[in-house]
PDB file of N, CA and C in Angstrom:
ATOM      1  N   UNK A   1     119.339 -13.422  54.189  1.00  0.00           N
ATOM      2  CA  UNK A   1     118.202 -13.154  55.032  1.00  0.00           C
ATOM      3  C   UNK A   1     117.061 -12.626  54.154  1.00  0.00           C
ATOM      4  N   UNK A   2     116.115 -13.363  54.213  1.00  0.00           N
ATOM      5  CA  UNK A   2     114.499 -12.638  53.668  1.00  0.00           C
ATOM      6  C   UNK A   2     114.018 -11.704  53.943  1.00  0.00           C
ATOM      7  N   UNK A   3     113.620 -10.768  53.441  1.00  0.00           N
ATOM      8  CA  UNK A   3     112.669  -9.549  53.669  1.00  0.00           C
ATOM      9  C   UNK A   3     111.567 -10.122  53.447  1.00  0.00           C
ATOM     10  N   UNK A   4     110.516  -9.281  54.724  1.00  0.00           N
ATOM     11  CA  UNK A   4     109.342  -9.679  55.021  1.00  0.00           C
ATOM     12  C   UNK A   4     108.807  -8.462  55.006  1.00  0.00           C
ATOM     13  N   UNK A   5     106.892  -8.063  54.249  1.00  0.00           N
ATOM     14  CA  UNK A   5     106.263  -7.147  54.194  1.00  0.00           C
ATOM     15  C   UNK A   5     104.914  -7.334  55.309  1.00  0.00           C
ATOM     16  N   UNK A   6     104.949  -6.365  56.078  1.00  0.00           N
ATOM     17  CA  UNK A   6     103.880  -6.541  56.871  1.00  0.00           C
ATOM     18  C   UNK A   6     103.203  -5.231  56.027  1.00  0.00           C
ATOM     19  N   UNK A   7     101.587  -5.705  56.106  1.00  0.00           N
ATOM     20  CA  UNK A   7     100.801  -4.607  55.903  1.00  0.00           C
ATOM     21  C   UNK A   7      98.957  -5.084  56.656  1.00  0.00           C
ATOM     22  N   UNK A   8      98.064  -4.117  56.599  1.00  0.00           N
ATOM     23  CA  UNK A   8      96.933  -4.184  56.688  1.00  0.00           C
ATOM     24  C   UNK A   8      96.050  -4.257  55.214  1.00  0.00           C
ATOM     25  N   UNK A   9      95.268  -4.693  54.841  1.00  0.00           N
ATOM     26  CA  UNK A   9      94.288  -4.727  53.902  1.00  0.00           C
ATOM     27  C   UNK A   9      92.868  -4.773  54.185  1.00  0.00           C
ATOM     28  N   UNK A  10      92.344  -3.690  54.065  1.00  0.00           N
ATOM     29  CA  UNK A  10      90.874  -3.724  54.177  1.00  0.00           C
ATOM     30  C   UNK A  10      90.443  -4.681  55.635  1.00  0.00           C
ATOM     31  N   UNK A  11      91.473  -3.807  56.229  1.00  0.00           N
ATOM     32  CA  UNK A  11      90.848  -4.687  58.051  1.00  0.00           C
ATOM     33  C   UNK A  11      91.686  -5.979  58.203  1.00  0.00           C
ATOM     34  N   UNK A  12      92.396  -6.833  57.451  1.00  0.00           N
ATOM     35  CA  UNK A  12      93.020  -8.016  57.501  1.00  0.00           C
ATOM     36  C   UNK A  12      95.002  -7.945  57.514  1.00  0.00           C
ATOM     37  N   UNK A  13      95.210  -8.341  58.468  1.00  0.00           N
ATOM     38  CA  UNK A  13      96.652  -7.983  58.753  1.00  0.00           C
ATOM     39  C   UNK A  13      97.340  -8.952  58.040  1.00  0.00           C
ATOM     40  N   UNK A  14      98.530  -8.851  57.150  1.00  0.00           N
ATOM     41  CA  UNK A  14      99.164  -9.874  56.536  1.00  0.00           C
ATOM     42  C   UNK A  14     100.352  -9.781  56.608  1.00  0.00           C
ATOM     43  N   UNK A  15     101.370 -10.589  55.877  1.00  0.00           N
ATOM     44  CA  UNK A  15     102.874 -10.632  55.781  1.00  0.00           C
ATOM     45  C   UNK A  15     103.477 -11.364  54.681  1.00  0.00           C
ATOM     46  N   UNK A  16     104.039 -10.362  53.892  1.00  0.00           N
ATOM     47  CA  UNK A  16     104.938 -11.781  52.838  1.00  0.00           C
ATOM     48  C   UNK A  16     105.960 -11.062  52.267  1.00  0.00           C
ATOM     49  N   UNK A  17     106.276 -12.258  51.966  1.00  0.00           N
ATOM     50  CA  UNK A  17     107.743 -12.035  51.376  1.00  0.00           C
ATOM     51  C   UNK A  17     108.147 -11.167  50.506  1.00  0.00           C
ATOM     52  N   UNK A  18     109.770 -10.510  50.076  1.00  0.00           N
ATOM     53  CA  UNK A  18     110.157  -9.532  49.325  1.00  0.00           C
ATOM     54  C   UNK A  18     111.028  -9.549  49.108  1.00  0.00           C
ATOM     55  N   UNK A  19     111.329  -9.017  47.687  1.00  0.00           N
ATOM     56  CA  UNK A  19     112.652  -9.196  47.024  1.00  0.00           C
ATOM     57  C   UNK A  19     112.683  -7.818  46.344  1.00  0.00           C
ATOM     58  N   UNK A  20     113.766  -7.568  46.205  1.00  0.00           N
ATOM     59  CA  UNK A  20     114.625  -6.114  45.784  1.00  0.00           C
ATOM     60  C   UNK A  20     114.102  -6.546  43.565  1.00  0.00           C
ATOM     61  N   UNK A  21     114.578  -8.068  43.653  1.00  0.00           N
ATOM     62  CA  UNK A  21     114.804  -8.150  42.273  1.00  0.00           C
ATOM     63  C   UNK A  21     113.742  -8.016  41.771  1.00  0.00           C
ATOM     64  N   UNK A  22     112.475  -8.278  42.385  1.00  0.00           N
ATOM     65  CA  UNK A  22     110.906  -8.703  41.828  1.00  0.00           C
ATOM     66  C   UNK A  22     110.321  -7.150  42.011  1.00  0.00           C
ATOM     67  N   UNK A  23     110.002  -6.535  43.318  1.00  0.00           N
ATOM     68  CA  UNK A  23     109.542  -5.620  43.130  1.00  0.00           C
ATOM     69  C   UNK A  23     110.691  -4.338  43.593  1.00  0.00           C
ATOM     70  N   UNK A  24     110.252  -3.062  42.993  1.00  0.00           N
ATOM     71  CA  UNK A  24     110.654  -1.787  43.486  1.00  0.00           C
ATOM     72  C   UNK A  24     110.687  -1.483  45.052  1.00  0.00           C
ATOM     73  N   UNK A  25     109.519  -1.457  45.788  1.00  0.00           N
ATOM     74  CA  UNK A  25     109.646  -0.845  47.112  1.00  0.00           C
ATOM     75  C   UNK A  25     108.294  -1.770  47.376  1.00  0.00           C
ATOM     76  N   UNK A  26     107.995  -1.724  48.620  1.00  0.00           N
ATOM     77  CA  UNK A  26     107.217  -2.586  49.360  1.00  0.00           C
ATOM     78  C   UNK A  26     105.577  -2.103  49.002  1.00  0.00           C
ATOM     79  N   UNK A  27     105.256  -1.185  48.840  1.00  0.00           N
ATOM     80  CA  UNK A  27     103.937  -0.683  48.547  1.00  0.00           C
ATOM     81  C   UNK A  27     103.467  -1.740  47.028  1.00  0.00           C
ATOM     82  N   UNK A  28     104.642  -1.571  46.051  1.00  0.00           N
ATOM     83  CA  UNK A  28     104.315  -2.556  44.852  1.00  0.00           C
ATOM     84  C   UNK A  28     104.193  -4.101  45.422  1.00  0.00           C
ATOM     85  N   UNK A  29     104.694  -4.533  46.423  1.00  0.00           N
ATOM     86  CA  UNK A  29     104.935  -5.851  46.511  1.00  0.00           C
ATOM     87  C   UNK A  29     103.486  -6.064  47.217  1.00  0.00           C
ATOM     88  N   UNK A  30     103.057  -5.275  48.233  1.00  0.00           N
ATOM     89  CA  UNK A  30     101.771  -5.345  48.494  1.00  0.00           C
ATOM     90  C   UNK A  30     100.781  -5.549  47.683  1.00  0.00           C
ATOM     91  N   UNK A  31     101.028  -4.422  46.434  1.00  0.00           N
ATOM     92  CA  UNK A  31      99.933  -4.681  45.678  1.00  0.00           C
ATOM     93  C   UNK A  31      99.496  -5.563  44.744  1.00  0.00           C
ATOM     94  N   UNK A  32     100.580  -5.758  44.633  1.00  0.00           N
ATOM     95  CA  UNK A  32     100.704  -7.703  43.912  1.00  0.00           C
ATOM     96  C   UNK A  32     100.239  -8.196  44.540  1.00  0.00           C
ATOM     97  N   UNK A  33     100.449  -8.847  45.489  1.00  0.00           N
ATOM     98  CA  UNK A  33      99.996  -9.258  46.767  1.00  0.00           C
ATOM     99  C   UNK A  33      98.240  -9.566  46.772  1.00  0.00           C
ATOM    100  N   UNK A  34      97.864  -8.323  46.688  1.00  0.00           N
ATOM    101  CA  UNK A  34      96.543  -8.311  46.630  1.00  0.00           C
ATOM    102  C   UNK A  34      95.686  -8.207  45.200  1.00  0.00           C
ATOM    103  N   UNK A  35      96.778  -8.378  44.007  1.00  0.00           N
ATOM    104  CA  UNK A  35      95.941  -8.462  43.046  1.00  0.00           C
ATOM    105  C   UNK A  35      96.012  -7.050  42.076  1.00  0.00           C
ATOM    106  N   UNK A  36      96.424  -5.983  42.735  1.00  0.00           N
ATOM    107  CA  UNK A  36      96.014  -4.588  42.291  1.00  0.00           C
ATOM    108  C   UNK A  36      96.713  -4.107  41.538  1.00  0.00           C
ATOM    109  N   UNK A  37      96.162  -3.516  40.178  1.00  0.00           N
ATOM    110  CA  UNK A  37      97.098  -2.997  38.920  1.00  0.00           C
ATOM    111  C   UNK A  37      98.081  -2.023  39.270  1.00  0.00           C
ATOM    112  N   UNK A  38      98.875  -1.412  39.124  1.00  0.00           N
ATOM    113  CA  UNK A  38      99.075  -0.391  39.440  1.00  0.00           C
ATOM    114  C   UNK A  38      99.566   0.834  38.773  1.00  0.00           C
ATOM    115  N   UNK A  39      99.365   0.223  37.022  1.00  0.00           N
ATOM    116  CA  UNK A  39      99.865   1.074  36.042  1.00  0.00           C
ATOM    117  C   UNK A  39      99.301   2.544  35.915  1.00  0.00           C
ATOM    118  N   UNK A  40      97.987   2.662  36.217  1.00  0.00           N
ATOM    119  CA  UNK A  40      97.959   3.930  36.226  1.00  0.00           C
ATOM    120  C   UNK A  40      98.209   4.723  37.739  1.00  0.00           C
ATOM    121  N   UNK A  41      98.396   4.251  38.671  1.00  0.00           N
ATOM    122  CA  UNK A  41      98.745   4.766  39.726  1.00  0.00           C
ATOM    123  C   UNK A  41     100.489   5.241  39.517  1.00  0.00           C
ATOM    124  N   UNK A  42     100.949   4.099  38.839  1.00  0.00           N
ATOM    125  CA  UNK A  42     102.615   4.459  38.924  1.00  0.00           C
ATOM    126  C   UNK A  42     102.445   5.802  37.386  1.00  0.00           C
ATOM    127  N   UNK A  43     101.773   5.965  36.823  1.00  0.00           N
ATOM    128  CA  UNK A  43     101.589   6.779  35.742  1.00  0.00           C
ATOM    129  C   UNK A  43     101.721   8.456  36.647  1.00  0.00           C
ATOM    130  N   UNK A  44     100.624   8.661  37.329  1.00  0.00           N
ATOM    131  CA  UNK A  44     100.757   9.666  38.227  1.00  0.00           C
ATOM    132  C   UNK A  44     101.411   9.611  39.291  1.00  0.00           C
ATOM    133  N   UNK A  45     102.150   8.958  39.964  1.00  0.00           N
ATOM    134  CA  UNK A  45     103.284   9.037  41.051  1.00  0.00           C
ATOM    135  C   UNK A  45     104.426   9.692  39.633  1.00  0.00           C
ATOM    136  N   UNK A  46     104.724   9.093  38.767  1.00  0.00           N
ATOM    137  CA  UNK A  46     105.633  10.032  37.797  1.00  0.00           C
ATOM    138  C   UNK A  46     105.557  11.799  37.495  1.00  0.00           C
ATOM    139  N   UNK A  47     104.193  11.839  37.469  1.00  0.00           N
ATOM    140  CA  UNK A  47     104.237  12.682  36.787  1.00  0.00           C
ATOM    141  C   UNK A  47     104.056  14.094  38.100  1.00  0.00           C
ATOM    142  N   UNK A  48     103.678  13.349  39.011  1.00  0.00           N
ATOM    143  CA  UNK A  48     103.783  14.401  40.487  1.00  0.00           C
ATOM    144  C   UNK A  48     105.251  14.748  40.861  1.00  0.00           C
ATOM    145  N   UNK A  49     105.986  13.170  40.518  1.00  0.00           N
ATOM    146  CA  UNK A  49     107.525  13.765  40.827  1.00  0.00           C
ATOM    147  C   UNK A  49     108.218  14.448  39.858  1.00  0.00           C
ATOM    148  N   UNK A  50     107.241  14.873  38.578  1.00  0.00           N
ATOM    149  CA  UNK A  50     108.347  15.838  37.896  1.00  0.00           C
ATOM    150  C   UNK A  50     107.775  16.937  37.875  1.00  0.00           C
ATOM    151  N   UNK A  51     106.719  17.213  38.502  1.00  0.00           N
ATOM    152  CA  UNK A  51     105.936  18.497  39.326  1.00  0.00           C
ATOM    153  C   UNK A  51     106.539  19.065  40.292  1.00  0.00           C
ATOM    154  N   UNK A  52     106.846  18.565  41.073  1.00  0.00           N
ATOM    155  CA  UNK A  52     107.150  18.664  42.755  1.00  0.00           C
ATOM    156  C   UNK A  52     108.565  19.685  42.851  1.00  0.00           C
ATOM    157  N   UNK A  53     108.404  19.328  43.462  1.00  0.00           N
ATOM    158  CA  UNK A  53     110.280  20.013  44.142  1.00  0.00           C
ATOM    159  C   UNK A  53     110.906  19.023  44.883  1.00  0.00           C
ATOM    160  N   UNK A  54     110.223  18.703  45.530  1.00  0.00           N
ATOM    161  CA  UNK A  54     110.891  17.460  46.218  1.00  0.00           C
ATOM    162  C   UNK A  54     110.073  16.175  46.602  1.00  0.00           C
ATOM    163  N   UNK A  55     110.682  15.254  47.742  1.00  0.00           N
ATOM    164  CA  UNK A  55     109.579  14.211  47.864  1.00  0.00           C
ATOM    165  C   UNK A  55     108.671  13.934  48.427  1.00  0.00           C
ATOM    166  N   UNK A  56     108.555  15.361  49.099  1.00  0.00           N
ATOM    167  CA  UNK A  56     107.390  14.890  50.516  1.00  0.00           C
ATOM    168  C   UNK A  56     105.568  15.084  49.739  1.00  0.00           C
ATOM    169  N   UNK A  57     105.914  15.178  47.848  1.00  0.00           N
ATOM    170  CA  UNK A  57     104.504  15.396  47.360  1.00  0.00           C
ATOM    171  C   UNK A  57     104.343  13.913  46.637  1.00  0.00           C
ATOM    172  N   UNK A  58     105.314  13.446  46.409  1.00  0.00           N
ATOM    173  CA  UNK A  58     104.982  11.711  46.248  1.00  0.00           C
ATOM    174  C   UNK A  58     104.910  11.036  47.120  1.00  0.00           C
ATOM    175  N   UNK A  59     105.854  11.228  47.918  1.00  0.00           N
ATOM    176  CA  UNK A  59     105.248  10.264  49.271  1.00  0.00           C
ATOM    177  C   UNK A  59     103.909  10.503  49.717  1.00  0.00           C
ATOM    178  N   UNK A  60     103.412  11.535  49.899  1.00  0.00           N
ATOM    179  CA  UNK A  60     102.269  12.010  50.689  1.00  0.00           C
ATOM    180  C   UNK A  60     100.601  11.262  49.381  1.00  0.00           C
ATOM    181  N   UNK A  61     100.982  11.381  48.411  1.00  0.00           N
ATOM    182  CA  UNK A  61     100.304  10.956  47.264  1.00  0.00           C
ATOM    183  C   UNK A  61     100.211   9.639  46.987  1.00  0.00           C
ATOM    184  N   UNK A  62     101.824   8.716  47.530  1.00  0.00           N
ATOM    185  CA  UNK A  62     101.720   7.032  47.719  1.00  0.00           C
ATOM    186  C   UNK A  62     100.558   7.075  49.085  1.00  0.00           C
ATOM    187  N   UNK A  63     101.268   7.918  50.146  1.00  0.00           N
ATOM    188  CA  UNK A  63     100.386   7.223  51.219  1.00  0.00           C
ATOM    189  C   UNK A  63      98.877   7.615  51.141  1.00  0.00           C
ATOM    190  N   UNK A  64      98.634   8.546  50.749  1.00  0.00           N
ATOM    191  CA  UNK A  64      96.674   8.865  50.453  1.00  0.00           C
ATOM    192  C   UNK A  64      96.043   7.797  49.325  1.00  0.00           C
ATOM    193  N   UNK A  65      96.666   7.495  48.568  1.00  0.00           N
ATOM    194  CA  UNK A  65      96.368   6.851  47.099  1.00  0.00           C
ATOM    195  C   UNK A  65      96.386   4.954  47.742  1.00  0.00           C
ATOM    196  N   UNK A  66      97.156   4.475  48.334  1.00  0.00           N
ATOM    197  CA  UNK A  66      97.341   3.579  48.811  1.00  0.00           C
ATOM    198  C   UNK A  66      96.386   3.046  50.246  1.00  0.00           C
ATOM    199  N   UNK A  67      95.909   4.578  50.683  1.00  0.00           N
ATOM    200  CA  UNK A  67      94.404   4.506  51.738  1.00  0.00           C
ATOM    201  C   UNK A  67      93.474   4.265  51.277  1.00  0.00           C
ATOM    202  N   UNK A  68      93.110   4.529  49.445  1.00  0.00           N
ATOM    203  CA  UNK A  68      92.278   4.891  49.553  1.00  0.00           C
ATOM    204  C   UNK A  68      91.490   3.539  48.730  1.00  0.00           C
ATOM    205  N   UNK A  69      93.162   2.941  48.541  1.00  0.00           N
ATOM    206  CA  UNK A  69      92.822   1.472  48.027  1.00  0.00           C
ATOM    207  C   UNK A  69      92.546   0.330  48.887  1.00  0.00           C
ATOM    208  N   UNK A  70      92.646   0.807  50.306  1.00  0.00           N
ATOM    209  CA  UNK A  70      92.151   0.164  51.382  1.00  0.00           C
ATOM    210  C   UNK A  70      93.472  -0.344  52.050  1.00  0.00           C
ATOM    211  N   UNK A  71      94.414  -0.368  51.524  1.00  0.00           N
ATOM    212  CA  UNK A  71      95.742  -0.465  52.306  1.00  0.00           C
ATOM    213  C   UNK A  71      96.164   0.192  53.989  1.00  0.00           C
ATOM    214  N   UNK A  72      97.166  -0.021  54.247  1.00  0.00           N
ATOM    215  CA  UNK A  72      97.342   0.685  55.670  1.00  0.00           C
ATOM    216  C   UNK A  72      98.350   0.187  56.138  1.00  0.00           C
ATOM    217  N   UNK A  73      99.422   1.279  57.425  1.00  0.00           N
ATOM    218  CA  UNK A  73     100.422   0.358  57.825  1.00  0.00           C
ATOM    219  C   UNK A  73     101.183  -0.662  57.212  1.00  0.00           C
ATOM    220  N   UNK A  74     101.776  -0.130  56.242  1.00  0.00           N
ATOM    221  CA  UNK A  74     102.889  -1.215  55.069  1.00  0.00           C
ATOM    222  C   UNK A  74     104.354  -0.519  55.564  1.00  0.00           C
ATOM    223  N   UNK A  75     104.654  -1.878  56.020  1.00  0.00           N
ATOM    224  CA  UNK A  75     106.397  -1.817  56.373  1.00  0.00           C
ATOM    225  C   UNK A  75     106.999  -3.096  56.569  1.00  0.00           C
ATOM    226  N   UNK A  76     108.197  -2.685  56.228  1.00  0.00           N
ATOM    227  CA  UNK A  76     109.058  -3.873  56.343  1.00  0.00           C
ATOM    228  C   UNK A  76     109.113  -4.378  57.493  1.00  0.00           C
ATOM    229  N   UNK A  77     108.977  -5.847  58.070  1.00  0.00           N
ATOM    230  CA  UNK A  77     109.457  -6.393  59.178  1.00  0.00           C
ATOM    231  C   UNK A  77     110.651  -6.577  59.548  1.00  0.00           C
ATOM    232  N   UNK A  78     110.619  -6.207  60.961  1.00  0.00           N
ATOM    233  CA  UNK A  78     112.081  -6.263  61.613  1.00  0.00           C
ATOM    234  C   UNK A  78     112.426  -8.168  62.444  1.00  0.00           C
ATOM    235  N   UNK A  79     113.315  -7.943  62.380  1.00  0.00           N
ATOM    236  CA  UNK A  79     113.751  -9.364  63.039  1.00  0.00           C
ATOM    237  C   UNK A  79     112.899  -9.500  64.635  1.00  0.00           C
ATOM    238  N   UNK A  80     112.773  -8.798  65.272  1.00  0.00           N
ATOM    239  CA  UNK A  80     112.551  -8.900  66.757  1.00  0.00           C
ATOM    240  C   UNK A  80     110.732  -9.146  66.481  1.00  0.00           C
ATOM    241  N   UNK A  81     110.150  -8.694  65.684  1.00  0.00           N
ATOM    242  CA  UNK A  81     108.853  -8.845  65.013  1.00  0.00           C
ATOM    243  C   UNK A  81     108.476 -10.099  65.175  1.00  0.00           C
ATOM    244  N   UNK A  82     109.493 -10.943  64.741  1.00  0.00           N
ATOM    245  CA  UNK A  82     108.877 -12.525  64.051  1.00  0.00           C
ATOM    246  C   UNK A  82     108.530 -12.792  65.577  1.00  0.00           C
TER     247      UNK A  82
END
């Protein structure tokens, strides 16, 4: 079965495909998706998680950092979706 990425981009709703082997987690597959580097973004998601204590300061840092790239609403699609 295929994994499917739903997300928003700059006002435009999309969907595509995903693989475990190609990307890490769905936020990277997005950003491929749209073109977007993400080396220095994944540079500081590192270095917050060896700051932190736990995960709710990277997550919170994917999801502001990922707004602010115009992203929105990125999740995996469910079967009942299609």
């Amino acid at each position: 079965m295929a994994r499917q990425v739903a997300y928003t981009f700059k006002g435009e709703a999309k969907v595509i495909n995903f693989a475990y082997d190609k990307y890490h987690d769905m936020f990277e597959a997005a950003a491929a998706a749209e073109g977007i580097d993400l080396t220095r973004f994944l540079a500081m998601e590192q270095q917050v998680a060896m700051t932190s204590k736990g995960n709710k300061a990277v997550r919170d840092y994917r999801l502001n950092e990922f707004a602010r790239m115009g992203f929105k609403d990125i999740h995996f699609v469910r079967e009942e979706e299609e």
